[in-house]
Protein backbone atom coordinates (compact mmCIF):
# COMPACT_ATOMS: atom_id res chain seq x y z
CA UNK A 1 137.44 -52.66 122.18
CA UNK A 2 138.03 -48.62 121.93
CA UNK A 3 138.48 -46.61 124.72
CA UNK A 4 136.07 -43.86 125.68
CA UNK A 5 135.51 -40.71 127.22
CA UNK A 6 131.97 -39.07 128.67
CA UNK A 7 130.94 -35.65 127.66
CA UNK A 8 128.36 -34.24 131.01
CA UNK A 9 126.65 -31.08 131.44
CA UNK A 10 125.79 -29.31 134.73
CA UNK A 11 122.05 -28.22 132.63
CA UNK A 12 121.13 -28.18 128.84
CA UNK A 13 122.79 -26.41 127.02
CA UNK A 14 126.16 -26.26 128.54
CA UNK A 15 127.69 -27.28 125.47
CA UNK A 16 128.10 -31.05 125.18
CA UNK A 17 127.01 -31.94 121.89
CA UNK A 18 129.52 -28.80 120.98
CA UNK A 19 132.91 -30.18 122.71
CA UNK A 20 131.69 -34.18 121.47
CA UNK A 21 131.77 -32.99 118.14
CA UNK A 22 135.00 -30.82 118.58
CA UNK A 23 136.92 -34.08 120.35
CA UNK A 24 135.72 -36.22 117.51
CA UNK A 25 137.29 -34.25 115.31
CA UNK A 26 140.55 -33.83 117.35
CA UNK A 27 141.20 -37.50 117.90
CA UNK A 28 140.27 -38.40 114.21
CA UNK A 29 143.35 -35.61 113.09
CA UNK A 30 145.68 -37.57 115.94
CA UNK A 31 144.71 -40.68 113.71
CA UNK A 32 142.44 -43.02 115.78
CA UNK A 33 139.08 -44.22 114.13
CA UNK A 34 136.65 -42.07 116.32
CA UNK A 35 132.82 -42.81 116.78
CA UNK A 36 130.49 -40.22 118.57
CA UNK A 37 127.81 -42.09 120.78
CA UNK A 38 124.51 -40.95 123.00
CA UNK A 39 122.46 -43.17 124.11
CA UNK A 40 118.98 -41.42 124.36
CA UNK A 41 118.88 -37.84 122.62
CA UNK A 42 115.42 -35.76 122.62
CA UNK A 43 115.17 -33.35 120.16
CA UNK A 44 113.21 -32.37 117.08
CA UNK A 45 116.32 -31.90 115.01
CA UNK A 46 116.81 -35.16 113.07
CA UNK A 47 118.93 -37.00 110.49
CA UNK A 48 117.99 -39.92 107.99
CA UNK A 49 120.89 -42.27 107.55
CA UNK A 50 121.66 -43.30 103.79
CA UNK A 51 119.78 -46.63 105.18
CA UNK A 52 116.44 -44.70 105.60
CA UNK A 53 116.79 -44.91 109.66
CA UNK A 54 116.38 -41.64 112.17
CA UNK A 55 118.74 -40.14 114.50
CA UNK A 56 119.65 -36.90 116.21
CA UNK A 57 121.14 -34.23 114.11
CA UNK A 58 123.71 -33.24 116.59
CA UNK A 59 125.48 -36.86 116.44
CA UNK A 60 124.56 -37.03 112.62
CA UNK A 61 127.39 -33.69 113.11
CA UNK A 62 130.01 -35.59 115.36
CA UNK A 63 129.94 -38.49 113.29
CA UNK A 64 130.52 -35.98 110.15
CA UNK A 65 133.58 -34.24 112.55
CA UNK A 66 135.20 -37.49 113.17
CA UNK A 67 135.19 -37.95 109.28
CA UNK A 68 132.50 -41.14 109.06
CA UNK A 69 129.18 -41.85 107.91
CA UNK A 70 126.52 -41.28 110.58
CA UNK A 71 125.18 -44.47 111.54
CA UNK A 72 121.75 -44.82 113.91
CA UNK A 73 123.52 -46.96 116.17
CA UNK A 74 125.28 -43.45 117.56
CA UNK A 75 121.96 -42.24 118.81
CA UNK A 76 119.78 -45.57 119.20
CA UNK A 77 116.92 -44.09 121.32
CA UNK A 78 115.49 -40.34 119.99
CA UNK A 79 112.78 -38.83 121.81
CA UNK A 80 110.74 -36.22 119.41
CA UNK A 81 108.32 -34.22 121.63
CA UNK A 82 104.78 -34.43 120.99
CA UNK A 83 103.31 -31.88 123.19
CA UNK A 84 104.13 -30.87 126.95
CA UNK A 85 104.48 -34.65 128.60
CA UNK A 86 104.51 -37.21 125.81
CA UNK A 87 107.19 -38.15 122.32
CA UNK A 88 107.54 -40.04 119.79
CA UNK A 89 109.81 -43.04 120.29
CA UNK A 90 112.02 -44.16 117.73
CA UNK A 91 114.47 -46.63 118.81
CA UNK A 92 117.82 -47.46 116.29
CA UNK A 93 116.23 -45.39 113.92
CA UNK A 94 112.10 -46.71 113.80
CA UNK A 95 109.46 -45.71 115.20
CA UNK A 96 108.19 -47.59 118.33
CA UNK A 97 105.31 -45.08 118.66
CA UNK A 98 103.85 -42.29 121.35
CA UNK A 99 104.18 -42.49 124.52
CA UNK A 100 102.97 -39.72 127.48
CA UNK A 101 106.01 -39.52 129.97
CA UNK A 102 104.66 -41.48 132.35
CA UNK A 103 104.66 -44.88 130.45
CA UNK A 104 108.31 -44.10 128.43
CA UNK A 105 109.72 -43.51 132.26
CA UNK A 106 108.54 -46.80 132.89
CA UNK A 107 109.51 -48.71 129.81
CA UNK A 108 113.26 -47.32 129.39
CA UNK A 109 115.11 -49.45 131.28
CA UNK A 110 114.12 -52.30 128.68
CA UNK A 111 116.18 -50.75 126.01
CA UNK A 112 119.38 -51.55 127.75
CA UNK A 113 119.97 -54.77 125.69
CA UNK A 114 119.78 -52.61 122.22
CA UNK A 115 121.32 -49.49 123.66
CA UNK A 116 124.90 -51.45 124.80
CA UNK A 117 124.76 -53.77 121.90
CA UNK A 118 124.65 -50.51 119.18
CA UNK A 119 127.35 -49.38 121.76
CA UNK A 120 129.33 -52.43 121.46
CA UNK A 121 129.24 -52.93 118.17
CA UNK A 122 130.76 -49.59 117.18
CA UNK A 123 133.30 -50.09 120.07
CA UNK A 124 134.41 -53.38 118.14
CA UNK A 125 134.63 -50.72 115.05
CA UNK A 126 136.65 -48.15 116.77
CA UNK A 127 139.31 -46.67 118.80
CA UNK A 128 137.96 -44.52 120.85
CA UNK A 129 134.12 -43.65 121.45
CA UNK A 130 132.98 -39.99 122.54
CA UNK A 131 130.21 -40.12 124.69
CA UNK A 132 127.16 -37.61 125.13
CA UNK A 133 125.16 -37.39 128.23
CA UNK A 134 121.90 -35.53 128.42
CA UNK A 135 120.69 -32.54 130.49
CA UNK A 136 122.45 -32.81 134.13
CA UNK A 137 123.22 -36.17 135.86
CA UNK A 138 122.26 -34.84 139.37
CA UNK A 139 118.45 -34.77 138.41
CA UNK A 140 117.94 -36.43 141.63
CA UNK A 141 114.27 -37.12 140.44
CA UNK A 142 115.45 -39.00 137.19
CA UNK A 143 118.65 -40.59 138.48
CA UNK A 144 117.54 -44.13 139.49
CA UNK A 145 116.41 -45.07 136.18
CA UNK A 146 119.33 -42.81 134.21
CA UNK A 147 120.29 -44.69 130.74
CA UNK A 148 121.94 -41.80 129.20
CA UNK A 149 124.05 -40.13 131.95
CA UNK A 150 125.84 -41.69 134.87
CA UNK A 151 124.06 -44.92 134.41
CA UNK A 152 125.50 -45.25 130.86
CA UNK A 153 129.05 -44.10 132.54
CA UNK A 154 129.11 -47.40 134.77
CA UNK A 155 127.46 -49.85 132.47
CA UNK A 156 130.40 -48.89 129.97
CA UNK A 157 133.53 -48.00 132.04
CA UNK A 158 133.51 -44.32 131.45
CA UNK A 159 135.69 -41.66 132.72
CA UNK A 160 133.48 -38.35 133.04
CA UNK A 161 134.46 -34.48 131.77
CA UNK A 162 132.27 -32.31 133.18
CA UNK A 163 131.13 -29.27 131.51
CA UNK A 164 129.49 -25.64 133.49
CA UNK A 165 128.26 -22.84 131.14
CA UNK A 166 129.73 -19.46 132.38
CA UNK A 167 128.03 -17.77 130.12
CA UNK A 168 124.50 -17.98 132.30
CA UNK A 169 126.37 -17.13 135.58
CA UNK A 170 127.16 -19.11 138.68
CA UNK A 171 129.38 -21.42 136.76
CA UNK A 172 131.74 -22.85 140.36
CA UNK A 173 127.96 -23.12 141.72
CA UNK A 174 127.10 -25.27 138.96
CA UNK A 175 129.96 -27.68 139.21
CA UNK A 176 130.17 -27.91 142.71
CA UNK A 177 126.62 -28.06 143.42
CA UNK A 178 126.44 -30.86 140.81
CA UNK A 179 129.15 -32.75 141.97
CA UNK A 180 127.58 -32.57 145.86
CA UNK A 181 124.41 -34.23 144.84
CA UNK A 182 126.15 -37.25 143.05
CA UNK A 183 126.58 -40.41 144.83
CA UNK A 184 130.50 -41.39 145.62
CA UNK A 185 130.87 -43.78 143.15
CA UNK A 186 129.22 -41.21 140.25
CA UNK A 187 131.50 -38.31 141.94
CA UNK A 188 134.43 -41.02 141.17
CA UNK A 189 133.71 -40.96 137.66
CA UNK A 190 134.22 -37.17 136.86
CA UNK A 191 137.80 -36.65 136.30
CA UNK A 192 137.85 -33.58 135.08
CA UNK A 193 136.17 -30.68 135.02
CA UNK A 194 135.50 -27.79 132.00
CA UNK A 195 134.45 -24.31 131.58
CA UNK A 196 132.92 -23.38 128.69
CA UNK A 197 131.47 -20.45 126.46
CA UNK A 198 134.21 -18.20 128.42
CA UNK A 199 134.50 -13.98 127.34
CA UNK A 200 136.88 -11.98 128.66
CA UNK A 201 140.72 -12.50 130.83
CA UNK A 202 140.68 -15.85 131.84
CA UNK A 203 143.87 -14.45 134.42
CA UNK A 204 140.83 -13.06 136.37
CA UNK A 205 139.25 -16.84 136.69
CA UNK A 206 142.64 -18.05 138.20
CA UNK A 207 141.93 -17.44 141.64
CA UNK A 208 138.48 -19.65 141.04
CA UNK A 209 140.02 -22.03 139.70
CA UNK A 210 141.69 -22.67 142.16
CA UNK A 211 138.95 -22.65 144.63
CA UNK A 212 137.49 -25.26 142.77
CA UNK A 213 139.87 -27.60 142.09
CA UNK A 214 140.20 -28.08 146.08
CA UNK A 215 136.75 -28.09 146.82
CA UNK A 216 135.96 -30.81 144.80
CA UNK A 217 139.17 -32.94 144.09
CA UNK A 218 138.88 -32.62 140.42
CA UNK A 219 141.18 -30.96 138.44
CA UNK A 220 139.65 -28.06 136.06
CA UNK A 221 140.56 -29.55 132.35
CA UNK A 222 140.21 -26.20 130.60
CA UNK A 223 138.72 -23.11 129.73
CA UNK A 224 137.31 -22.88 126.34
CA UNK A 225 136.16 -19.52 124.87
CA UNK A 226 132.75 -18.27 123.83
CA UNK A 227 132.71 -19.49 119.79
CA UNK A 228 130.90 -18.31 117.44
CA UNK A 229 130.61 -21.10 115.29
CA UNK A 230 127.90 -21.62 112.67
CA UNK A 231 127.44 -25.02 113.69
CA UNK A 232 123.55 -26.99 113.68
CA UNK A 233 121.46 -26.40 117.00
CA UNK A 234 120.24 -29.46 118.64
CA UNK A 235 117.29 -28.06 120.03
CA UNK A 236 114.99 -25.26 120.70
CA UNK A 237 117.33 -24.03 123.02
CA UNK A 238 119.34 -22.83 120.40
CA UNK A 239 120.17 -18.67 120.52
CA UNK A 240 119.21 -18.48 117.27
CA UNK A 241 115.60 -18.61 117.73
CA UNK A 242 115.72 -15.20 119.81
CA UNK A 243 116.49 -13.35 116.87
CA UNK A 244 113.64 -11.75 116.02
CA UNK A 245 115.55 -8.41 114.12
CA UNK A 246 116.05 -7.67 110.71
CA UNK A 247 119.89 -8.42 110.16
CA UNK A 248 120.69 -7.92 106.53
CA UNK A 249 119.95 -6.44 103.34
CA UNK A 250 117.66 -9.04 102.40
CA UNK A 251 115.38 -10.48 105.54
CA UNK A 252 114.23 -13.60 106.12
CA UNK A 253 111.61 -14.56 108.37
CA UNK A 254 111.35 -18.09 109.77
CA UNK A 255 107.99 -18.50 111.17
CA UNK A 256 108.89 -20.22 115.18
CA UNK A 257 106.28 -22.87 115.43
CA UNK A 258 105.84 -24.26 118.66
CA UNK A 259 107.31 -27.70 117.17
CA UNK A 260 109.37 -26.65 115.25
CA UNK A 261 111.68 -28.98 113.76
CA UNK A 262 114.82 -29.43 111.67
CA UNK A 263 115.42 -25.61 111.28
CA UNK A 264 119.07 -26.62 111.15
CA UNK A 265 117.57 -26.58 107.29
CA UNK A 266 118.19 -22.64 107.21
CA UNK A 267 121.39 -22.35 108.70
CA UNK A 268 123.45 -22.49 105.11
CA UNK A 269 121.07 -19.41 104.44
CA UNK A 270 122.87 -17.28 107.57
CA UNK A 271 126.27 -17.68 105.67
CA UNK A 272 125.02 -15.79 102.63
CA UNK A 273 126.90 -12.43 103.10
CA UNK A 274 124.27 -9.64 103.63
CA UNK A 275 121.40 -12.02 103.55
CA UNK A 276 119.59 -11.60 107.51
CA UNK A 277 117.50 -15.13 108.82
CA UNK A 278 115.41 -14.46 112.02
CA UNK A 279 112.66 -16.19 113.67
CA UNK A 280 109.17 -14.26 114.31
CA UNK A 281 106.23 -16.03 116.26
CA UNK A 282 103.83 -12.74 116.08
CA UNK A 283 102.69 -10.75 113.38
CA UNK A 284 103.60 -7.61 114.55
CA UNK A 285 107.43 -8.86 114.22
CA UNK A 286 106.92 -10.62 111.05
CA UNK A 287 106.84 -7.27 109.10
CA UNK A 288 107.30 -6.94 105.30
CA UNK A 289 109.93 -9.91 104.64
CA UNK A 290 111.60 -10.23 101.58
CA UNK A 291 111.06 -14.18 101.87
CA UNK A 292 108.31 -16.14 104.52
CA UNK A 293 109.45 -19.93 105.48
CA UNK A 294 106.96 -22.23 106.89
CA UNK A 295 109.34 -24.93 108.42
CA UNK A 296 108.72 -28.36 109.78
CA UNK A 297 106.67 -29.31 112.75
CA UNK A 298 106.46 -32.17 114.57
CA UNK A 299 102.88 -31.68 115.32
CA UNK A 300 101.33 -29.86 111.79
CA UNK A 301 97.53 -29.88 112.93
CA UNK A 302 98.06 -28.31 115.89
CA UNK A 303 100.85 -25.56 114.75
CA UNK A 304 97.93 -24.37 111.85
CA UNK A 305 95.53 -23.83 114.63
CA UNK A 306 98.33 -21.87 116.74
CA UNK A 307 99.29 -20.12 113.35
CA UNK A 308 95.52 -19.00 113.16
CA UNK A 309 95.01 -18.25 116.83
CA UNK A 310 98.21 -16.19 116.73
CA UNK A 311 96.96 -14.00 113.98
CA UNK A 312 99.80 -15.39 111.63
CA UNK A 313 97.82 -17.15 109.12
CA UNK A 314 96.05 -13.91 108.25
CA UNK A 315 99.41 -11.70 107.75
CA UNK A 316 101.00 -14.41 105.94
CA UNK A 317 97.80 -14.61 103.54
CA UNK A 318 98.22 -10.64 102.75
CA UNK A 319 102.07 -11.08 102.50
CA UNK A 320 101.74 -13.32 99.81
CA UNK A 321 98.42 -11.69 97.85
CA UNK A 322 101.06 -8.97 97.40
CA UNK A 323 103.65 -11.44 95.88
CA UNK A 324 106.01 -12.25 98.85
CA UNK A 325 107.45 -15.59 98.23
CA UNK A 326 106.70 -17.82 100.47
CA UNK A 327 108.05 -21.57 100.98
CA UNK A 328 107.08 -24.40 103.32
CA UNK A 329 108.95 -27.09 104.08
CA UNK A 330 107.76 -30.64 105.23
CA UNK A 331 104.94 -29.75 107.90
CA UNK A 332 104.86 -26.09 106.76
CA UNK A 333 104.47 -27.23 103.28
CA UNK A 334 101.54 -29.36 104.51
CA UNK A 335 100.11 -26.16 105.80
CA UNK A 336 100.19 -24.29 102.82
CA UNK A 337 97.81 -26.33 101.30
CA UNK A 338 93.63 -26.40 100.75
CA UNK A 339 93.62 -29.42 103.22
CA UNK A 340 94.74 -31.74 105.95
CA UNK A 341 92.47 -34.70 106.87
CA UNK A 342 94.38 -37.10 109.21
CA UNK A 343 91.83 -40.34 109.40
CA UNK A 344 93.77 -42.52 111.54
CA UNK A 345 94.52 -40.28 114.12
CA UNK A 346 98.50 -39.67 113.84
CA UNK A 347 98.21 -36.44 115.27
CA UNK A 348 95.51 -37.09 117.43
CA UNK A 349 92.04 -38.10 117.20
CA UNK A 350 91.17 -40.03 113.99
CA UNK A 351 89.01 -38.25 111.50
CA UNK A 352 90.59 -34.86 112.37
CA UNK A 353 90.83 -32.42 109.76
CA UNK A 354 91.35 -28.52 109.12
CA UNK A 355 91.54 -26.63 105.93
CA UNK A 356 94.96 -25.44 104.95
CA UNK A 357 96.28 -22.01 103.90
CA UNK A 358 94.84 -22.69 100.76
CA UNK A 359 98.07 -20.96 98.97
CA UNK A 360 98.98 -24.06 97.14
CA UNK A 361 97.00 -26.50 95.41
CA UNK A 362 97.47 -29.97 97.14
CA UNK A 363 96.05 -32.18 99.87
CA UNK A 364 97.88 -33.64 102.68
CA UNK A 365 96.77 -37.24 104.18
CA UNK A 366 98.40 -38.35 107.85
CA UNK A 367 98.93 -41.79 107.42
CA UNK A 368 101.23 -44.09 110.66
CA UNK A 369 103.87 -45.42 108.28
CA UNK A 370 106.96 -42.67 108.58
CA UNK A 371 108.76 -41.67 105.25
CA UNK A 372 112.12 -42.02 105.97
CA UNK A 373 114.02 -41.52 103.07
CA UNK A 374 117.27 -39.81 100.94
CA UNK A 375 117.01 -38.05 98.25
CA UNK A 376 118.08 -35.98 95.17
CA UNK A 377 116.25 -33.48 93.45
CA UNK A 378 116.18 -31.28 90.23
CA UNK A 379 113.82 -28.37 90.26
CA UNK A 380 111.17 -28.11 87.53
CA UNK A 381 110.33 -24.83 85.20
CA UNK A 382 107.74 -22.85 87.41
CA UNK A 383 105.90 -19.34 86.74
CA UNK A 384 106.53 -16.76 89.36
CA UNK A 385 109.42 -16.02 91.43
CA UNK A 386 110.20 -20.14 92.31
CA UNK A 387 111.29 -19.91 88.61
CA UNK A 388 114.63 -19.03 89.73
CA UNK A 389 115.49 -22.40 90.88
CA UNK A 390 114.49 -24.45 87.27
CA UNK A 391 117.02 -26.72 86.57
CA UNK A 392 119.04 -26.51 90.02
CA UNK A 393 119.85 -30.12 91.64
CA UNK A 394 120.26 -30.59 95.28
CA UNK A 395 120.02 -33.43 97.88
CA UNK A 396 118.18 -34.15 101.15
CA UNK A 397 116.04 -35.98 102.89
CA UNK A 398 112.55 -37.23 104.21
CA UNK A 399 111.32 -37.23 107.11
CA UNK A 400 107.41 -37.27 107.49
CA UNK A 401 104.33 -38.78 108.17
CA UNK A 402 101.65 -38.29 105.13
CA UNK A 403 101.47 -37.93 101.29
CA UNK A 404 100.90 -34.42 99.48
CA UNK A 405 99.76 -34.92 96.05
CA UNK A 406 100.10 -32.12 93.63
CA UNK A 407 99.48 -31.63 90.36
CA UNK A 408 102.28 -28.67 89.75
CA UNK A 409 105.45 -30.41 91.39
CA UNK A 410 108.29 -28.32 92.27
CA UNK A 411 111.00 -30.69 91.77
CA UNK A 412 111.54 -34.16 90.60
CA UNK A 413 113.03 -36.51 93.21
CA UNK A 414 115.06 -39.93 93.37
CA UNK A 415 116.30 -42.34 95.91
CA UNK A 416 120.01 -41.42 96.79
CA UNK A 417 121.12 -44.24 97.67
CA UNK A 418 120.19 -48.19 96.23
CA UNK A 419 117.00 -48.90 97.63
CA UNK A 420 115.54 -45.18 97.55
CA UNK A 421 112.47 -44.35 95.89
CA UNK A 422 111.96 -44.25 91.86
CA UNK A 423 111.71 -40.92 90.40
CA UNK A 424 108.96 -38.84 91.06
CA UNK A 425 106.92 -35.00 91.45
CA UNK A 426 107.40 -33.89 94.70
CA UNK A 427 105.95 -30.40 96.11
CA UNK A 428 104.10 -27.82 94.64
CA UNK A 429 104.28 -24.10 93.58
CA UNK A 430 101.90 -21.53 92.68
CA UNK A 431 102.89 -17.73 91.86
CA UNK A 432 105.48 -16.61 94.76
CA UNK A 433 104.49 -19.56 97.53
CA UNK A 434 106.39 -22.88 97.06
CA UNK A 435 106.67 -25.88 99.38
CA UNK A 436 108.36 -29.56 99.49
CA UNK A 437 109.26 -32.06 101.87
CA UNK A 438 113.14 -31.73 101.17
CA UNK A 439 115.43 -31.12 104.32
CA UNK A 440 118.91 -30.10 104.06
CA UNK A 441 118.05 -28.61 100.20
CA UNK A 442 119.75 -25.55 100.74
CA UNK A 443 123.31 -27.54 101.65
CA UNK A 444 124.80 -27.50 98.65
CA UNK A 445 124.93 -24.58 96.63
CA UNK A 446 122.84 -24.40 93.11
CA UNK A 447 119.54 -23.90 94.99
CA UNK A 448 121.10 -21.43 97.39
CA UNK A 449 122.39 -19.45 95.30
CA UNK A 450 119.78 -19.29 92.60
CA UNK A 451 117.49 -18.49 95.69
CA UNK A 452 120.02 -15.52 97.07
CA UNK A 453 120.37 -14.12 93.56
CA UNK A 454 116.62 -13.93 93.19
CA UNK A 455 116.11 -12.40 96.12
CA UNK A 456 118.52 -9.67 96.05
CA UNK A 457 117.56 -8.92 92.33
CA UNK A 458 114.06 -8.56 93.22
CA UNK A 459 115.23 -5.60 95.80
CA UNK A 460 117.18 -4.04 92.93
CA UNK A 461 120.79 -5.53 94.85
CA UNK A 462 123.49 -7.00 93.23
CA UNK A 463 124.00 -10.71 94.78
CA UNK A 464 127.42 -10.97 97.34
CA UNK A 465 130.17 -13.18 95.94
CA UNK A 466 129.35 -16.76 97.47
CA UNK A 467 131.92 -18.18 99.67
CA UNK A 468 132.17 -22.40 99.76
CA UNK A 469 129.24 -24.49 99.95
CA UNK A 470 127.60 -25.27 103.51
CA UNK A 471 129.44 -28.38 103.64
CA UNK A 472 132.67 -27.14 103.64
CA UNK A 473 131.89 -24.41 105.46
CA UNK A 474 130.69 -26.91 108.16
CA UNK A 475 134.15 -28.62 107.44
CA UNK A 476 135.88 -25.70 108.80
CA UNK A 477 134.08 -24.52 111.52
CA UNK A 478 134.98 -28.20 112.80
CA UNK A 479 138.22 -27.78 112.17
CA UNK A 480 138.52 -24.19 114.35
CA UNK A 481 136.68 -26.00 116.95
CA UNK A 482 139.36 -28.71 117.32
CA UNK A 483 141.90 -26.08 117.25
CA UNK A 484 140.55 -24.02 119.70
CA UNK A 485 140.06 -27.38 122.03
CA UNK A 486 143.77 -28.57 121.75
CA UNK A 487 144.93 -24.97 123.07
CA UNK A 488 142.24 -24.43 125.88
CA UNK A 489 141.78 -28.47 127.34
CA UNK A 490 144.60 -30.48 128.49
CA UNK A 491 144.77 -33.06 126.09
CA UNK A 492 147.75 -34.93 127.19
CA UNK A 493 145.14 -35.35 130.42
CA UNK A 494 142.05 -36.39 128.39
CA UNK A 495 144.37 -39.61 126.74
CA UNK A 496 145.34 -40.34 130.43
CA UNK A 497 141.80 -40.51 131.73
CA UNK A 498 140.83 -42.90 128.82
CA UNK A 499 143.50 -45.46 129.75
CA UNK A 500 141.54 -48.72 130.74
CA UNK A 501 138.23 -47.30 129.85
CA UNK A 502 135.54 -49.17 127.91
CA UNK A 503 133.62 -52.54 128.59
């Protein structure tokens, strides 16, 4: 059975799905068959396997940075949010339905049987096992019932790195205020201790360091730098979504739904040199774009009426009258159409309905079963500016609840992988708006580019030279992050605290 190794955070954001990803990719070049796994992940950023199952996007990423397929049984319980106190529960990679906060809290201690099995089964596979918790394990409120923190560290044997964000300030408060409000036998677990997202000397931390180590008994593991790494977000916590600014030549202007969901979709477009992507939720910073994406939503009825109440709807109407593209993708395709009727109440109450944007000509029906699915695509000739991409092939994926039928697809779509779905029309386009349900289109680089060239010809610029695909861009960005770990963590350390690890 492999070995493993625990990845905590003293909050969100510290960084753990970050150093998981880096040690996966570290231990895969020292040779050992490596497996990322987190037991209950909540985020709107999501993956579909190449066996139609869901999972989080950020261990989708590890599993990519320790060189193997992603597979659901890394992230066996996801959590998409619904609204303020209630998700969607999809457990290895179904749905199991909605459920307000109250009734999951109570229920999730009966997914131990599938959570350690998907753990045990990959351990059988592997060598070693990186480990994600969630949040902070001293949420004294949460801790008794914990399936994805220190309660996943005892059930499974393992040792604990834990990991303060300097960046936000009061990083020794962090780490020794977390460890004080652990129980013994949790403080036992934590053998090491990191700081992370570091600027500046790290001579001046020294005397801190110090401090800390004999405070608390643990050992400080390393010091890793502030990276700027175009690497996918997990969650809405990303820093992305505060830029708000014009940044390039060409601007781009996500709209920030209040769900949004799987904008990890536009990151390839932030490598395009000169190209600026920034995320607007008020019409005064939307502006005069050169390009308008609708993205995905995990809640599309209620995002339209926030678009509308926000003011949004209207500017986005004038932008395109005057022959700014537009796209949508998944939900904010949905929205760009005459219609959304949602009879048996997916998104709420049954019978709901609301008239679309009314830019494109298609209907969207809710319907329970989730399309789950992989796919490639080839774009179809289109009038208008979405002409650009006739011809271009890309792949993706699925994820959504609902049929669109169009009579102008955009593209023409097949199953991946054996099992996938027989060819077919998929999205719509009408003068400069476009939408489809394809994630992860822009990845490889036909559509991209066509897109980029488009765009900067239609501002009378000459397109940048295009660097590598976002795949092997991704590819090494992973591999600096691995670098950068084995000079700033003590890795000789990290083997030692894995010895006898594991169930």
């Amino acid at each position: 059975m492999a070995r493993c190794i625990m990845i905590q955070g003293t909050m969100s954001s510290a960084g753990k799905s970050l150093l998981a990803a880096g040690l996966c990719r570290l231990f895969s070049q020292d040779g050992w068959r490596v497996a990322p796994y987190k037991s209950q992940n909540m985020a709107l950023n999501s993956f579909i396997t190449r066996d139609g199952l869901e999972m989080g996007r950020a261990q989708a990423l590890q599993a990519q940075a320790a060189g193997v397929e992603p597979d659901v049984r890394m992230n066996p319980l996801l959590l998409k949010p619904t609204g303020d106190a209630g998700s969607q529960v999809i457990l290895m990679g179904r749905v199991l339905g909605d459920y307000p906060a109250a009734k999951y809290f109570a229920l999730k201690k009966s997914f131990w049987p599938q959570l350690l099995e998907a753990y045990d089964s990959l351990a059988a596979e592997n060598d070693i096992l990186v480990l994600e918790g969630a949040g902070s394990p001293a949420e004294i409120n949460l801790k008794a019932d914990d399936i994805v923190n220190m309660g996943l560290a005892a059930r499974v044997n393992a040792p604990v790195l834990l990991v303060g964000d300097i960046d936000r300030g009061g990083v020794f408060a962090q780490l020794y205020g977390t460890l004080a409000l652990l129980e013994e036998e949790e403080r036992a677990r934590v053998k090491g201790l990191v700081i992370n997202k570091f600027r500046g000397d790290e001579a001046l931390l020294a005397p801190g360091l110090a401090q800390l180590t004999a405070l608390t008994g643990r050992p400080v593991a390393g010091v890793v730098p502030w990276l700027d790494l175009n690497l996918e977000d997990e969650d809405s916590l990303a820093p992305r979504l505060g830029r708000a600014a014009p940044g390039g030549a060409v601007d781009v202007a996500v709209i920030r739904l209040p769900h949004l969901s799987n904008f990890t979709d536009f990151d390839p477009l932030e490598e395009v040199p000169g190209l600026g992507v920034r995320y607007v939720s008020d019409p005064a910073a939307l502006g005069r774009p050169d390009l308008v994406i609708l993205p995905g939503t995990k809640t599309t009825l209620d995002d339209l009426l926030w678009l509308r109440q926000k003011g949004l709807e209207k500017a986005i109407l004038a932008l395109a009258a005057s022959g700014t593209p537009v796209l949508g993708i998944c939900g904010g395709y949905q929205m760009l159409g005459r219609s959304l009727f949602d009879p048996s109440g997916v998104e709420g109450p049954a019978g709901r309905s609301l008239p679309g944007l009314g830019l494109l000509d298609c209907e969207t029906v809710f319907a329970p079963q989730k399309t789950r699915t992989r796919v490639a695509c080839r774009f179809e000739k289109a009038e208008g500016f979405w002409g650009c991409l006739a011809g271009a092939e890309a792949s993706g994926y699925e994820i959504h609840m609902g049929r669109t039928d169009s009579p102008r697809p955009l593209c023409r779509v097949w199953g991946q992988f054996e099992g996938g779905p027989a060819p077919h029309g998929e999205g719509a386009f009408r003068g400069s708006v476009a939408g489809c349900y394809l994630h992860g289109l822009f990845e490889e680089g036909q559509a991209l580019h066509r897109l980029a060239h488009a765009l900067f010809k239609a501002k009378g610029l000459s397109a940048p030279a295009f660097g590598p695909d976002h795949r092997a861009q991704r590819a090494r960005q992973l591999d600096l992050l691995a670098d950068t770990l084995r000079k700033k963590l003590d890795i000789p350390a990290l083997y030692r605290m894995m010895e006898g690890s594991g169930r």
